[in-house]
C-alpha atoms as a PDB file:
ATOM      1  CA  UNK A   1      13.017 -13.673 -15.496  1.00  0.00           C
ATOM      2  CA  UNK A   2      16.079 -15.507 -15.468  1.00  0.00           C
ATOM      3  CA  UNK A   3      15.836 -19.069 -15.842  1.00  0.00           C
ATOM      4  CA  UNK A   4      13.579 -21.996 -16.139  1.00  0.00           C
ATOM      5  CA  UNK A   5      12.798 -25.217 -15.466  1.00  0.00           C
ATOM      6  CA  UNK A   6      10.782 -27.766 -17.372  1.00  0.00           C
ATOM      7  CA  UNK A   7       7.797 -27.373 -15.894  1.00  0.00           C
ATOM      8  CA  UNK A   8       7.806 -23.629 -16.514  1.00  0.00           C
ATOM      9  CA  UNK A   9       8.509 -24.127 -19.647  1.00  0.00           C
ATOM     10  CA  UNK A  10       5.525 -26.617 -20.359  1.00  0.00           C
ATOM     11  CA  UNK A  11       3.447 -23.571 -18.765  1.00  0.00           C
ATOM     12  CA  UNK A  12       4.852 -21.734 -21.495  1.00  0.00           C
ATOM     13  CA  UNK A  13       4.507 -23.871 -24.301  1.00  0.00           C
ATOM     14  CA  UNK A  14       1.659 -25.822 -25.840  1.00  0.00           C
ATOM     15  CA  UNK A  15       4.814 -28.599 -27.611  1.00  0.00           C
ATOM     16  CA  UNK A  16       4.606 -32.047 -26.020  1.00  0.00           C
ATOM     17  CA  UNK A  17       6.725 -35.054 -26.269  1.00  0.00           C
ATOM     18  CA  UNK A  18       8.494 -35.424 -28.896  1.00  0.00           C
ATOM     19  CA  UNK A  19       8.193 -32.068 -30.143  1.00  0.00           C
ATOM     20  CA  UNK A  20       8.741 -30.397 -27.313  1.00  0.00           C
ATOM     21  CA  UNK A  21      12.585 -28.957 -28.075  1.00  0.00           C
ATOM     22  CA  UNK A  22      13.522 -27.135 -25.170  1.00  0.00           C
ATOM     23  CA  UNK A  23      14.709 -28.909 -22.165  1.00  0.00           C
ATOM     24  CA  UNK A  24      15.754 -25.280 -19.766  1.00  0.00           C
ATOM     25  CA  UNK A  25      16.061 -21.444 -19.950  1.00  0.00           C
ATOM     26  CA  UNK A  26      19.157 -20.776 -19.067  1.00  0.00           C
ATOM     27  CA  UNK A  27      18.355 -16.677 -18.803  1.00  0.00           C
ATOM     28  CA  UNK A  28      15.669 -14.442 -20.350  1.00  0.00           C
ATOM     29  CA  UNK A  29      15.541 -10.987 -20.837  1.00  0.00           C
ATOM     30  CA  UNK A  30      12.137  -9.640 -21.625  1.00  0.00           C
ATOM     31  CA  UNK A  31      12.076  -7.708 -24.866  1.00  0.00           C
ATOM     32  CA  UNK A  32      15.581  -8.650 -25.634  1.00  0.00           C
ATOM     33  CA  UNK A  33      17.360 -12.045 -25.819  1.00  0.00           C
ATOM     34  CA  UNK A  34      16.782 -15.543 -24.247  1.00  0.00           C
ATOM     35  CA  UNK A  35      19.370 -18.309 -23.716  1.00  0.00           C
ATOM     36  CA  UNK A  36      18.135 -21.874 -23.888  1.00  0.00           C
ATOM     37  CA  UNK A  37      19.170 -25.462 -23.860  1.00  0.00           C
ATOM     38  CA  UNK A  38      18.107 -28.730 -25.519  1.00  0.00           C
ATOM     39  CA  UNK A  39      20.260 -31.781 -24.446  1.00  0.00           C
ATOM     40  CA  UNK A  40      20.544 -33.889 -27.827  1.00  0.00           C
ATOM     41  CA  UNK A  41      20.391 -37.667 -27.111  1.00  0.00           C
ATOM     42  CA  UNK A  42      20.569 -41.235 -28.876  1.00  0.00           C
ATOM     43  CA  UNK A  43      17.159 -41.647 -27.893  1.00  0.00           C
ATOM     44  CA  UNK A  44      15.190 -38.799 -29.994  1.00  0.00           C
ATOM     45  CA  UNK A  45      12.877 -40.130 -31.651  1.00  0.00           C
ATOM     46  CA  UNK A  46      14.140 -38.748 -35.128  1.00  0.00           C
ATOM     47  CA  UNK A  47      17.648 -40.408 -35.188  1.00  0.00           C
ATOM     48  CA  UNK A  48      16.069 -44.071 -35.837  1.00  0.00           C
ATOM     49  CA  UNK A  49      15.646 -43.080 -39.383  1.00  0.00           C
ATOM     50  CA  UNK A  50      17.936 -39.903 -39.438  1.00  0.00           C
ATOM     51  CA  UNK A  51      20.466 -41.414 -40.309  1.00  0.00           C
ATOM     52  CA  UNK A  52      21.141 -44.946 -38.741  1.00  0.00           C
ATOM     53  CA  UNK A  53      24.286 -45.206 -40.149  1.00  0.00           C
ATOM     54  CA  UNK A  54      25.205 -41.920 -39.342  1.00  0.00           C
ATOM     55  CA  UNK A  55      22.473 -39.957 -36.595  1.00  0.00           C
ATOM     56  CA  UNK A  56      22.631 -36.355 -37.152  1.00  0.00           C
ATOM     57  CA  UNK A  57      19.471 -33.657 -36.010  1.00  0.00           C
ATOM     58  CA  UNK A  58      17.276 -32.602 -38.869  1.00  0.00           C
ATOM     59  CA  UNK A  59      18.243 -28.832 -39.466  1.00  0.00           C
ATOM     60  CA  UNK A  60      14.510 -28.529 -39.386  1.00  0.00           C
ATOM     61  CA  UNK A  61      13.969 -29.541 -35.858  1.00  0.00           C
ATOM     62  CA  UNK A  62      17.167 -26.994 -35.035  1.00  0.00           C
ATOM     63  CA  UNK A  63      15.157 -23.888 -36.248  1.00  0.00           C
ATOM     64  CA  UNK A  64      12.022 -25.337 -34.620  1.00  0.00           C
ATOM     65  CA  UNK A  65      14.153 -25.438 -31.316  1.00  0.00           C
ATOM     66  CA  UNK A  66      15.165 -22.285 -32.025  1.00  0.00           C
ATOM     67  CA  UNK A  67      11.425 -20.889 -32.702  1.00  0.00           C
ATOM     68  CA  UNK A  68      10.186 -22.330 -29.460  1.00  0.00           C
ATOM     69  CA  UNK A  69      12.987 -20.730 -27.647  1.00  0.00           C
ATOM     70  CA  UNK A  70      11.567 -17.010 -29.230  1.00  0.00           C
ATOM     71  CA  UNK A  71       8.332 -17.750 -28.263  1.00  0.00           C
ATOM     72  CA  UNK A  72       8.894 -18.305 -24.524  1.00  0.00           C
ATOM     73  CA  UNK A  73      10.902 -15.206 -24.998  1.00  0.00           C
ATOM     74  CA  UNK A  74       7.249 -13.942 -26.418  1.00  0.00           C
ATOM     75  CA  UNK A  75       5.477 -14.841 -24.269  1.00  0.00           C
ATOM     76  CA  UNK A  76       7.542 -13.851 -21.035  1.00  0.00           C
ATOM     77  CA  UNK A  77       8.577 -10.661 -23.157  1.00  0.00           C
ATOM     78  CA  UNK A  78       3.964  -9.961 -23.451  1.00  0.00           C
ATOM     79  CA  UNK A  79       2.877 -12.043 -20.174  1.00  0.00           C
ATOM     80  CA  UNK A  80       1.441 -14.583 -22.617  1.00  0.00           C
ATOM     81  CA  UNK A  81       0.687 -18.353 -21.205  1.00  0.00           C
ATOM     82  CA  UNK A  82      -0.414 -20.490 -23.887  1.00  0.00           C
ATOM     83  CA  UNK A  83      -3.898 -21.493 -24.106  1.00  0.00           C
ATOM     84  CA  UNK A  84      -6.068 -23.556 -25.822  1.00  0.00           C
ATOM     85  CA  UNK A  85      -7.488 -20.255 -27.900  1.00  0.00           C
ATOM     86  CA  UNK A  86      -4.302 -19.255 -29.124  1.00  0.00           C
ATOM     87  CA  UNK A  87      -1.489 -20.329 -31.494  1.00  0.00           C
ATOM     88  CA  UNK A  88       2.113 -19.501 -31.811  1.00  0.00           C
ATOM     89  CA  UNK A  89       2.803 -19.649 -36.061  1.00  0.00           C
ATOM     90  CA  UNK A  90       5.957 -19.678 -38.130  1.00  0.00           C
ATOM     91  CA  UNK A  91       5.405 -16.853 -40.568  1.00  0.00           C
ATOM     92  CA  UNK A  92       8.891 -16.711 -42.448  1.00  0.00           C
ATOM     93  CA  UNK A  93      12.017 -18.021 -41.785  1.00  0.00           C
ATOM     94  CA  UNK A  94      15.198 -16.224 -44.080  1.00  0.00           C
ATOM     95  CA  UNK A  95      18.839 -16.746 -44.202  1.00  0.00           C
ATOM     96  CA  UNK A  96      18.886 -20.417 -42.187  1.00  0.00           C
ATOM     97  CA  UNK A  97      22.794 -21.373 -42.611  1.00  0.00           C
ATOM     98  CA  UNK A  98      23.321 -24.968 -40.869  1.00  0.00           C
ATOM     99  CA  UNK A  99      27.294 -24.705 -40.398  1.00  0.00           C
ATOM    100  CA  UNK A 100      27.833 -28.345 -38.408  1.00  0.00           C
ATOM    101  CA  UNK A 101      26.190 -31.200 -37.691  1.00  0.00           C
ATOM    102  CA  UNK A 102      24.126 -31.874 -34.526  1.00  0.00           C
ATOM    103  CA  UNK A 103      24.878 -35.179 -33.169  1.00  0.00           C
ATOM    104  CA  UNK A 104      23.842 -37.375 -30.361  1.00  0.00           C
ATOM    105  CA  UNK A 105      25.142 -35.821 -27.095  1.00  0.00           C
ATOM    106  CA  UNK A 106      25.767 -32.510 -27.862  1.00  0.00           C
ATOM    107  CA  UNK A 107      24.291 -29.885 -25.734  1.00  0.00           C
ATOM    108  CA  UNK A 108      22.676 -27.252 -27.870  1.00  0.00           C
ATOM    109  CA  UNK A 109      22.333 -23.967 -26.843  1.00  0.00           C
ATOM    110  CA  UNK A 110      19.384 -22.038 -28.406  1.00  0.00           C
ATOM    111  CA  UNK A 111      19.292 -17.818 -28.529  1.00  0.00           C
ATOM    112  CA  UNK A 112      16.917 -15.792 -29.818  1.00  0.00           C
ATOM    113  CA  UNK A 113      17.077 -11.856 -30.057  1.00  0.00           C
ATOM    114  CA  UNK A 114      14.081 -10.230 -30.460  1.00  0.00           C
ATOM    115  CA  UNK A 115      14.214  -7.640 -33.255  1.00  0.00           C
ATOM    116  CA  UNK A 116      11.301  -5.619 -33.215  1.00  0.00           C
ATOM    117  CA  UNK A 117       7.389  -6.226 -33.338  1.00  0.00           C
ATOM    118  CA  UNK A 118       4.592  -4.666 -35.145  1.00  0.00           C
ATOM    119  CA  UNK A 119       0.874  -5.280 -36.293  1.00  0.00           C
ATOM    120  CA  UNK A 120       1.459  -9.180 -34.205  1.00  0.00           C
ATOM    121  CA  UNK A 121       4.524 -10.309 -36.036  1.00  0.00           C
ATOM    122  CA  UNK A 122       7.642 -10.639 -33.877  1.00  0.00           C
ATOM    123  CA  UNK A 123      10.854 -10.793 -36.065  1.00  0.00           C
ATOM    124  CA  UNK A 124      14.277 -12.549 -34.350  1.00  0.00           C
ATOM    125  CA  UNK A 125      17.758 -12.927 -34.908  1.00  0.00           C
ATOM    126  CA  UNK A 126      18.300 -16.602 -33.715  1.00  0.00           C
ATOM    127  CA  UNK A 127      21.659 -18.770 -33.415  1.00  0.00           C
ATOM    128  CA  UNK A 128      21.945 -22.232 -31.873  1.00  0.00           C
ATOM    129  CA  UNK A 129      25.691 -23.401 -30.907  1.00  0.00           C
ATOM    130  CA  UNK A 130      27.360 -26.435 -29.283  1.00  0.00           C
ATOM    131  CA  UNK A 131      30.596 -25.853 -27.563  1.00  0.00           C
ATOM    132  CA  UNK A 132      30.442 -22.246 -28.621  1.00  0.00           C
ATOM    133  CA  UNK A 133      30.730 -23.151 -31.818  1.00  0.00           C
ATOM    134  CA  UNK A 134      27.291 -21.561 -34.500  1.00  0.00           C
ATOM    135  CA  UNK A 135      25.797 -24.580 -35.917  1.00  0.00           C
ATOM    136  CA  UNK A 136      22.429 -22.926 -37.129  1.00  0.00           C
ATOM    137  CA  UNK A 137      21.506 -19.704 -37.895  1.00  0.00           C
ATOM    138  CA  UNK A 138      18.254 -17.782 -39.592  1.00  0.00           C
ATOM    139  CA  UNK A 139      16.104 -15.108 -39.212  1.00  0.00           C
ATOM    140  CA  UNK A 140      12.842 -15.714 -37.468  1.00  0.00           C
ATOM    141  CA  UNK A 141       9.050 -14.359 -38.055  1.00  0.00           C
ATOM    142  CA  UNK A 142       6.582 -15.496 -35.660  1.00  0.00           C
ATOM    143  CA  UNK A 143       2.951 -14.888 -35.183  1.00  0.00           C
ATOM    144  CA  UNK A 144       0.602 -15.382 -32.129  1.00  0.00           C
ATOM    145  CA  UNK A 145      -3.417 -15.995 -33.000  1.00  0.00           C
ATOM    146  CA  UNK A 146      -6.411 -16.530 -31.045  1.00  0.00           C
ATOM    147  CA  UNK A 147      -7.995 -19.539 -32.763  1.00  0.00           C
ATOM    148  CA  UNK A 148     -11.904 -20.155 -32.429  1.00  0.00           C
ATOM    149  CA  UNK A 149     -11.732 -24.031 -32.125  1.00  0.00           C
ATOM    150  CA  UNK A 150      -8.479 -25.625 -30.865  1.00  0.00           C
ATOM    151  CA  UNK A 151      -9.525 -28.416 -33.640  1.00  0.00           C
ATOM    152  CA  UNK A 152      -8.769 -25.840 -36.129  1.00  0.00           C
ATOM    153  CA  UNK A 153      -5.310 -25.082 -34.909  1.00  0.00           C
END
């Protein structure tokens, strides 16, 4: 598949308003890489408090930006839709470098790699930029799991 729009996305992804972090899929290669966006406005919720003086993204929100960008690449990569029986999990996150501040405006563009996958642990190289500049970078470990009650999630 090579791009997507919102509302394929939302099929995707279980994130709503306002964590929902990516806004289009610019290309995906199944198995491989995907190339996303998240347009970064005055108007997130988070820059009210983060900093007022100053609003910059939480480096947190970045990687989480960056995580939902690998799993779409998951689930497009396994023909995965999420569900209300299963979960997408962090598992580890290693090596996050935040090189330059996210501000109001910027366009940030989200890839993933995958690495490899074994016993349901995906494992990604992932690298979010603005103006083809690095501004984040980590390595990813994800998880999906079927969960019995969605009030358990």
């Amino acid at each position: 598949m090579n791009s997507m729009d919102i509302h394929q996305i939302l099929e995707c992804l279980p994130h709503r308003y306002p964590m929902l972090l990516v806004d289009r899929v610019i290309s995906c290669e199944a198995g491989k890489r995907i190339v996303a966006i998240k347009n970064v406005t005055i108007n997130e919720p988070f820059f009210g408090g983060h900093f007022p003086h100053h609003p910059v993204m939480p480096g947190v929100l970045i990687i989480e930006a960056l995580a939902q960008a690998a799993a779409i690449l998951t689930f497009q990569t396994h023909g995965h839709k999420t569900d209300e029986n299963s979960i997408y999990y962090f598992v580890g996150i290693n090596n996050a470098r935040f090189k330059k501040p996210v501000l109001p405006g910027d366009t940030l563009e989200l890839i993933a790699e995958m690495k490899r996958h074994a016993r349901g642990i995906w494992w990604y190289s992932a690298q979010a930029r603005v103006a083809n500049q690095v501004v984040t970078e980590a390595e990813l470990m994800c998880t999906l799991r079927e969960i019995n009650d969605p009030a358990q999630a």
